[in-house]
PDB file of N, CA and C in Angstrom:
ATOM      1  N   UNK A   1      51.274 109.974  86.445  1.00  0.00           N
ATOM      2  CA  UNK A   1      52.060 110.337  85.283  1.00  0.00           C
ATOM      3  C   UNK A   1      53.503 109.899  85.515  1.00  0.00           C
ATOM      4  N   UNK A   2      54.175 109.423  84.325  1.00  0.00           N
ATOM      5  CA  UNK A   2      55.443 108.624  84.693  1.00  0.00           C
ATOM      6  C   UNK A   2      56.489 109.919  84.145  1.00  0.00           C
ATOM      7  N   UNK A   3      57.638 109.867  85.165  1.00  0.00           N
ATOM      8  CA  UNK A   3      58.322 110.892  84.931  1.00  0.00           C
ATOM      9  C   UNK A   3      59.086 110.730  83.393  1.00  0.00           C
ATOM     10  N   UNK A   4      59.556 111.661  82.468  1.00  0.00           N
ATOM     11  CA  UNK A   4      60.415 111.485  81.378  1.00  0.00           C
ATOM     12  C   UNK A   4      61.516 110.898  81.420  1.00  0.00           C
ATOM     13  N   UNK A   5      62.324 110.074  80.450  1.00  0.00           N
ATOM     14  CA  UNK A   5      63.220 109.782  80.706  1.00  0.00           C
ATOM     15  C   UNK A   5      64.679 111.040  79.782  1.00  0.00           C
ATOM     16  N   UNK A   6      65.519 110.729  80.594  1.00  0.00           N
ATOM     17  CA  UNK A   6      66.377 112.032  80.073  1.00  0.00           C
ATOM     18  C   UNK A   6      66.831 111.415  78.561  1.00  0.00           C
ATOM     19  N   UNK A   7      66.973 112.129  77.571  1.00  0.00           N
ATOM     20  CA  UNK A   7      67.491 112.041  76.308  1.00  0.00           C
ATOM     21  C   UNK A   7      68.770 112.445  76.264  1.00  0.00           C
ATOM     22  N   UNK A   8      69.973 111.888  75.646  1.00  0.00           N
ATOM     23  CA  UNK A   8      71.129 112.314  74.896  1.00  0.00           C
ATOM     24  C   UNK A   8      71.184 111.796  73.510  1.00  0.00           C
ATOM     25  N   UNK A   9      71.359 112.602  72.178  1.00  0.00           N
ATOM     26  CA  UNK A   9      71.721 112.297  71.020  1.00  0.00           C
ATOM     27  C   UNK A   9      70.524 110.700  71.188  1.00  0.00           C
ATOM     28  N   UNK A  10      69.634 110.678  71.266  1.00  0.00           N
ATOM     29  CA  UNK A  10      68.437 109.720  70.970  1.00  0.00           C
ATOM     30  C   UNK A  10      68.503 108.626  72.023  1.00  0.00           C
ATOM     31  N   UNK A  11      69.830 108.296  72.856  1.00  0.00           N
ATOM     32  CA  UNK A  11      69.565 107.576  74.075  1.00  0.00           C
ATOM     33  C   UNK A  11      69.764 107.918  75.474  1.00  0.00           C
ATOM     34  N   UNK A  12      68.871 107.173  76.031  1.00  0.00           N
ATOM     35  CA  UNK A  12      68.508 107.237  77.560  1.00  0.00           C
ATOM     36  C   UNK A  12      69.713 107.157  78.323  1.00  0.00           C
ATOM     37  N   UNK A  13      69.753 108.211  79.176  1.00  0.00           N
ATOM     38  CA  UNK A  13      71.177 108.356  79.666  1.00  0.00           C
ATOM     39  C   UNK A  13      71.186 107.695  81.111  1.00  0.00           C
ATOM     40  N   UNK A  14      72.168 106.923  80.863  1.00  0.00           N
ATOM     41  CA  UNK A  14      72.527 105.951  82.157  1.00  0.00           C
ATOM     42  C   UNK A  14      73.452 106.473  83.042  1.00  0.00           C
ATOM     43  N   UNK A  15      73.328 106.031  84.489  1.00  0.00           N
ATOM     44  CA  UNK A  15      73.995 106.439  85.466  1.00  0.00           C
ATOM     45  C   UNK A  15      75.290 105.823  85.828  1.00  0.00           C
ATOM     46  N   UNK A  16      75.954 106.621  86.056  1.00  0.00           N
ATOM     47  CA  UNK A  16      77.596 106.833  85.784  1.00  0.00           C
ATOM     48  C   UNK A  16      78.471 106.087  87.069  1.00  0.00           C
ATOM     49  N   UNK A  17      78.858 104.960  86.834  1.00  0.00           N
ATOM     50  CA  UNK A  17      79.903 103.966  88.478  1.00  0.00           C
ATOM     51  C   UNK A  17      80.487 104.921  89.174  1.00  0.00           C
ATOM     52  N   UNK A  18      79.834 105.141  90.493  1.00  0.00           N
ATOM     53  CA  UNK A  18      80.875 105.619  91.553  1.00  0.00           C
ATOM     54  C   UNK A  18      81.945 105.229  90.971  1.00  0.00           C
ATOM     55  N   UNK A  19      82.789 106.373  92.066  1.00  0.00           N
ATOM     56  CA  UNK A  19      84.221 105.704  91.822  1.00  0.00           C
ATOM     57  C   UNK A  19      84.492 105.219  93.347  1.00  0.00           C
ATOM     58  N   UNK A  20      85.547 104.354  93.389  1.00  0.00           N
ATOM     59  CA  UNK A  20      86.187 103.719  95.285  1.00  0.00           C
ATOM     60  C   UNK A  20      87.066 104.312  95.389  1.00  0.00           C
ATOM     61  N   UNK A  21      87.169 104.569  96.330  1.00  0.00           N
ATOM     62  CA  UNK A  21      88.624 104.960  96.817  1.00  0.00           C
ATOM     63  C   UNK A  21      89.479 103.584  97.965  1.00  0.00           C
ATOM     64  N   UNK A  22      90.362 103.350  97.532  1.00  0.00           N
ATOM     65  CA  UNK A  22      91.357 102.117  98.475  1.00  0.00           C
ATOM     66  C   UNK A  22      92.413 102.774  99.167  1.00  0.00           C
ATOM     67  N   UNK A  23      91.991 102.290 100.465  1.00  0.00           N
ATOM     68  CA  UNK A  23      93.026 102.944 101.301  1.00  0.00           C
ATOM     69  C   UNK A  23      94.086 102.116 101.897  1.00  0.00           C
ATOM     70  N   UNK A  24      94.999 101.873 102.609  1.00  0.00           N
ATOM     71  CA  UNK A  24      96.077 101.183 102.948  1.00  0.00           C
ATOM     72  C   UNK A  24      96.217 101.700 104.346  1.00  0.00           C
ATOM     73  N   UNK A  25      96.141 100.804 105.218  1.00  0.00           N
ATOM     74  CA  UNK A  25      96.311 100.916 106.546  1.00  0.00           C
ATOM     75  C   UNK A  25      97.706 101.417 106.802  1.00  0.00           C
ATOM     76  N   UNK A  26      98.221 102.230 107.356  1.00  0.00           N
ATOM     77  CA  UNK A  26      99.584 102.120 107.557  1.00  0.00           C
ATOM     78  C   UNK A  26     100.199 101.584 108.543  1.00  0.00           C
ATOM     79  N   UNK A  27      99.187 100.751 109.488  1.00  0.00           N
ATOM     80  CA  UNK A  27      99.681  99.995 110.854  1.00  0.00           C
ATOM     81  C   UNK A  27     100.000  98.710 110.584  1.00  0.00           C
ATOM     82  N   UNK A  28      99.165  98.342 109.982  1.00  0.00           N
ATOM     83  CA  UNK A  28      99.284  96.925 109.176  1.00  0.00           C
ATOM     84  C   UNK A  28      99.419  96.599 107.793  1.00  0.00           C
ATOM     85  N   UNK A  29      98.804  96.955 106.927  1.00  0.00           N
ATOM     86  CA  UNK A  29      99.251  97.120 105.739  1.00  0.00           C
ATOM     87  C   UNK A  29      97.642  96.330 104.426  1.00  0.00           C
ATOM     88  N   UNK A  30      96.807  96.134 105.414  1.00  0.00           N
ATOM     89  CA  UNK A  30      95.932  95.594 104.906  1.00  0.00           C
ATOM     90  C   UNK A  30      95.086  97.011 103.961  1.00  0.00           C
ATOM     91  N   UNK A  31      94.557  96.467 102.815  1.00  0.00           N
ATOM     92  CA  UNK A  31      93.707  96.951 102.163  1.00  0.00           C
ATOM     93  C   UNK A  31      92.582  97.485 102.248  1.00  0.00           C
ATOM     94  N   UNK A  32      91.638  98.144 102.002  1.00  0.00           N
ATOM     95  CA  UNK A  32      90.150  98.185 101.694  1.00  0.00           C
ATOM     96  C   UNK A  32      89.600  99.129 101.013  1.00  0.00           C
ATOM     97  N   UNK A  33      88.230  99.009 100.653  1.00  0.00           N
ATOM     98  CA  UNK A  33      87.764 100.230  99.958  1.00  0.00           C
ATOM     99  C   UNK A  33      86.651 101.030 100.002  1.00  0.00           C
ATOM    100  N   UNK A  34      86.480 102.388  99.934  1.00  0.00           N
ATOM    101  CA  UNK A  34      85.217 102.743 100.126  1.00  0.00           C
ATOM    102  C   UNK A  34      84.372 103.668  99.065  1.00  0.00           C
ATOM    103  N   UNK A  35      83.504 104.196  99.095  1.00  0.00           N
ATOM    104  CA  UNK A  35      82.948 104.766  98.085  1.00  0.00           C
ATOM    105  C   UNK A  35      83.710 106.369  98.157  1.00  0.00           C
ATOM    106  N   UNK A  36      83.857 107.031  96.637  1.00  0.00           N
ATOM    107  CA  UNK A  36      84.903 107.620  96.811  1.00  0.00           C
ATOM    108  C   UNK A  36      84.023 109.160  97.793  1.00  0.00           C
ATOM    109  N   UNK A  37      85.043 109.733  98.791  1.00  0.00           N
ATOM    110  CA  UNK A  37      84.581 110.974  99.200  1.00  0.00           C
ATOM    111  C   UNK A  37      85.037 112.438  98.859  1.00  0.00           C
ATOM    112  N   UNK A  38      84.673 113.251  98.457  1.00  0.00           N
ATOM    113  CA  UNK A  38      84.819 114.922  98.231  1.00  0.00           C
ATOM    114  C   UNK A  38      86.107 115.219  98.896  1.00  0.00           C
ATOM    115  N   UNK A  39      86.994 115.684  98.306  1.00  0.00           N
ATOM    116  CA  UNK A  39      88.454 115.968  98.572  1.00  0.00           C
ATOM    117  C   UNK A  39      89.514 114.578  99.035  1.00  0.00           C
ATOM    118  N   UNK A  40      88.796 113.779  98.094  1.00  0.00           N
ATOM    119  CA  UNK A  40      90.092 112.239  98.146  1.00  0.00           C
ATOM    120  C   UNK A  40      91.037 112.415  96.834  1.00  0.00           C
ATOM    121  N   UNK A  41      92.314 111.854  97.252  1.00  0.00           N
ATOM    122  CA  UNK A  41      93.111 112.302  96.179  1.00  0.00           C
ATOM    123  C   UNK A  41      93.757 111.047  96.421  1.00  0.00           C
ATOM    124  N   UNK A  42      94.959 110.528  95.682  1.00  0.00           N
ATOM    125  CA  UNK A  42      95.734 109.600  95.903  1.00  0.00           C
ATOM    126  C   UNK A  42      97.416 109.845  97.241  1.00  0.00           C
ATOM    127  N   UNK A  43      97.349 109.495  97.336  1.00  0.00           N
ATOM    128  CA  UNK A  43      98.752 109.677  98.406  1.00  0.00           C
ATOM    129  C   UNK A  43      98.162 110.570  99.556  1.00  0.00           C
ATOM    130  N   UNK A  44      97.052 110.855  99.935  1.00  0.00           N
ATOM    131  CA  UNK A  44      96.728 111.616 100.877  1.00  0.00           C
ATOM    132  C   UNK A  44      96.428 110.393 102.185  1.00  0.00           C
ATOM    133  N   UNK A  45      96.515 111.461 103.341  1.00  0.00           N
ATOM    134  CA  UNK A  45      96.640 110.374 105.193  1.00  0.00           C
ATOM    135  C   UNK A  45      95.342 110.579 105.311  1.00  0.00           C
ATOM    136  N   UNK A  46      94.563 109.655 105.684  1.00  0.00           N
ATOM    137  CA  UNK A  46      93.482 109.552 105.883  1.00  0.00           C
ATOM    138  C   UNK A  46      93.790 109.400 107.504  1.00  0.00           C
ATOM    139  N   UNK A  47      93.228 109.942 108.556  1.00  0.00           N
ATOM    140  CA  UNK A  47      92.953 109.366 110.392  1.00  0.00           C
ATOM    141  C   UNK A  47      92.020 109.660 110.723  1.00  0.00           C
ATOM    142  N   UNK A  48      90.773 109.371 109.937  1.00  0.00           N
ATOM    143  CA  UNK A  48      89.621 109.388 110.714  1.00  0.00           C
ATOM    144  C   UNK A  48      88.822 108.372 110.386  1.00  0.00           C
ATOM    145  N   UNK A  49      89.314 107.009 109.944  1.00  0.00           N
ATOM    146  CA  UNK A  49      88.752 106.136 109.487  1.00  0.00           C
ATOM    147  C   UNK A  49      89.771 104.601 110.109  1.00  0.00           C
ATOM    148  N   UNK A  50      88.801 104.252 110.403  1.00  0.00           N
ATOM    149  CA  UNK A  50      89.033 102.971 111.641  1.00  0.00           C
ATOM    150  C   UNK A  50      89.675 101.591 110.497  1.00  0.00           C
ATOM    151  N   UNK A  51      90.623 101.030 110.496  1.00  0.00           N
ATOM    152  CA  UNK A  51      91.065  99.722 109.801  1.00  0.00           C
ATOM    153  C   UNK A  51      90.196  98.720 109.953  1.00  0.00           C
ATOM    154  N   UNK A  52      89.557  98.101 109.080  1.00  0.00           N
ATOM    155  CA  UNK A  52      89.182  96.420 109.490  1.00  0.00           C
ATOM    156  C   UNK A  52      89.655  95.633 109.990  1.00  0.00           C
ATOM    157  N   UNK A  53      90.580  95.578 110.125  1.00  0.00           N
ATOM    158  CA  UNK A  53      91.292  94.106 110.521  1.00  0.00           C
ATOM    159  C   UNK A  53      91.927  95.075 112.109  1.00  0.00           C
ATOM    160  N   UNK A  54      93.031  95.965 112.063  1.00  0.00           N
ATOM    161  CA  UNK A  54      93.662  96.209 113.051  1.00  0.00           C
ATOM    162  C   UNK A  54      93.324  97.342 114.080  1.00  0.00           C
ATOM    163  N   UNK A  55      92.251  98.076 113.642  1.00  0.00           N
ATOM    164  CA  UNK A  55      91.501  98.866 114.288  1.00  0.00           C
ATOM    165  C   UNK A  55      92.001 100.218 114.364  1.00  0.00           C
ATOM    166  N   UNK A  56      93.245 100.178 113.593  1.00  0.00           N
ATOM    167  CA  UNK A  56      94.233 101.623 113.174  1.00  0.00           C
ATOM    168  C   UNK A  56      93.586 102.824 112.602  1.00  0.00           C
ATOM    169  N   UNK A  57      94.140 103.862 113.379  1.00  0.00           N
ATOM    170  CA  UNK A  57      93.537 105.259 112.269  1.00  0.00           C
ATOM    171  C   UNK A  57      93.900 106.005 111.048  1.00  0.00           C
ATOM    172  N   UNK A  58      95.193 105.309 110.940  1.00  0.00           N
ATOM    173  CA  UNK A  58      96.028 105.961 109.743  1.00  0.00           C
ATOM    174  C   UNK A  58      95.804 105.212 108.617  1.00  0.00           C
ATOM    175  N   UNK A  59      95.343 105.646 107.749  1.00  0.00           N
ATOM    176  CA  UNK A  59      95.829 105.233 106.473  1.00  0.00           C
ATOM    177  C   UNK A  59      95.983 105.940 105.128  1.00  0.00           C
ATOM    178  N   UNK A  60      96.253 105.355 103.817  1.00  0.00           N
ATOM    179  CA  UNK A  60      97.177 106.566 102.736  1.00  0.00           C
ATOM    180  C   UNK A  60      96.263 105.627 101.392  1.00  0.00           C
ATOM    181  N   UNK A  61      95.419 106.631 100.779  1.00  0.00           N
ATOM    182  CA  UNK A  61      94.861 106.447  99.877  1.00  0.00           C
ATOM    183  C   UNK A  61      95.373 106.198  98.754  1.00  0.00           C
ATOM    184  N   UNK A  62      95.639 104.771  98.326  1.00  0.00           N
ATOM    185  CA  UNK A  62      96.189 104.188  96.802  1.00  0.00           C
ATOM    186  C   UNK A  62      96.015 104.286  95.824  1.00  0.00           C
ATOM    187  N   UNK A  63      94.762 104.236  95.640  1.00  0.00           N
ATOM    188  CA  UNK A  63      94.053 104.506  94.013  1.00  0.00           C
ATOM    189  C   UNK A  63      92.813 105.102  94.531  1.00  0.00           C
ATOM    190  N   UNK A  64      92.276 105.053  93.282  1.00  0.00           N
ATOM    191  CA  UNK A  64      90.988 106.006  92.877  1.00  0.00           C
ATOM    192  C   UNK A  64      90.459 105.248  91.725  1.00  0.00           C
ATOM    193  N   UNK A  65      89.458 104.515  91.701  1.00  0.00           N
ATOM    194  CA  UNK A  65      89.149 103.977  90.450  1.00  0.00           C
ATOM    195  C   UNK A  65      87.570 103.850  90.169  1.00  0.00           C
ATOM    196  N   UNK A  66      87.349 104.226  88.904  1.00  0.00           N
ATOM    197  CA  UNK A  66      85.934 104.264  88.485  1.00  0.00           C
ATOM    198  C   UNK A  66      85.478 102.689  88.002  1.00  0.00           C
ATOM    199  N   UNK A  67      84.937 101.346  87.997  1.00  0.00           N
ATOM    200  CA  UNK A  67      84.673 100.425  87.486  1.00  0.00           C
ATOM    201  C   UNK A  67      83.856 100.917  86.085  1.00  0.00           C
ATOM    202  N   UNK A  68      84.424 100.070  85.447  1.00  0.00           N
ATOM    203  CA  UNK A  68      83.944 100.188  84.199  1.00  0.00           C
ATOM    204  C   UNK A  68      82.650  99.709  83.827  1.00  0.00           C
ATOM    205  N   UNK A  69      81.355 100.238  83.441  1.00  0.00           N
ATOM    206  CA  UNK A  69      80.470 100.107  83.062  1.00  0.00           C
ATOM    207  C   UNK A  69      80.009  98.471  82.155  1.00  0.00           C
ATOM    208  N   UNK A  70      78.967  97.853  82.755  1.00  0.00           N
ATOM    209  CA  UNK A  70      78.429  96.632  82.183  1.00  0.00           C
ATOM    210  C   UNK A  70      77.798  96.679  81.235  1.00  0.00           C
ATOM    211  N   UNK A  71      78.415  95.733  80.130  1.00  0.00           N
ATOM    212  CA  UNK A  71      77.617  96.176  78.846  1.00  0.00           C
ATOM    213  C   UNK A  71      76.360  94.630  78.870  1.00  0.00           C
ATOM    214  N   UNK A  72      75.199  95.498  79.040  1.00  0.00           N
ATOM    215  CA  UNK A  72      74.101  94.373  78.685  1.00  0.00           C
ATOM    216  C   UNK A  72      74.011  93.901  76.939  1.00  0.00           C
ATOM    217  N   UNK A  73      73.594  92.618  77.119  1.00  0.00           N
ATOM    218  CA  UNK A  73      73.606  91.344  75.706  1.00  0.00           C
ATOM    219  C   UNK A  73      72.365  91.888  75.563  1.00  0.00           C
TER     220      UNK A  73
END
């Protein structure tokens, strides 16, 4: 038996873009991003997360952003 699909107002409700969170190294200054985690905010010190490039523990969370949903043709 195939499970139901969920209904809203007559359509099938689609699943909603993570959001990323981008953090900023503060040793070096390089970028990156990760999937967003439970108590991320913007301007907050992140030190428990290792840099790509410089291998640093500090860094300060820039944005917060949800990608905007793909509209299929």
């Amino acid at each position: 038996m195939s499970e139901p699909s969920i209904m809203m107002g007559g359509r099938s409700r689609e699943r909603t873009p993570e959001p990323l969170t981008f953090l900023k190294c503060l040793s070096c200054g390089v970028e990156n991003s990760r999937p967003f985690k439970e108590n991320d905010y913007v301007l907050k010190i992140v030190e428990d997360e290792k840099c790509p490039k410089c291998g640093g523990t500090r860094s300060k969370i820039v944005n917060i952003y949800v990608p905007e949903k793909k509209e299929s043709k």
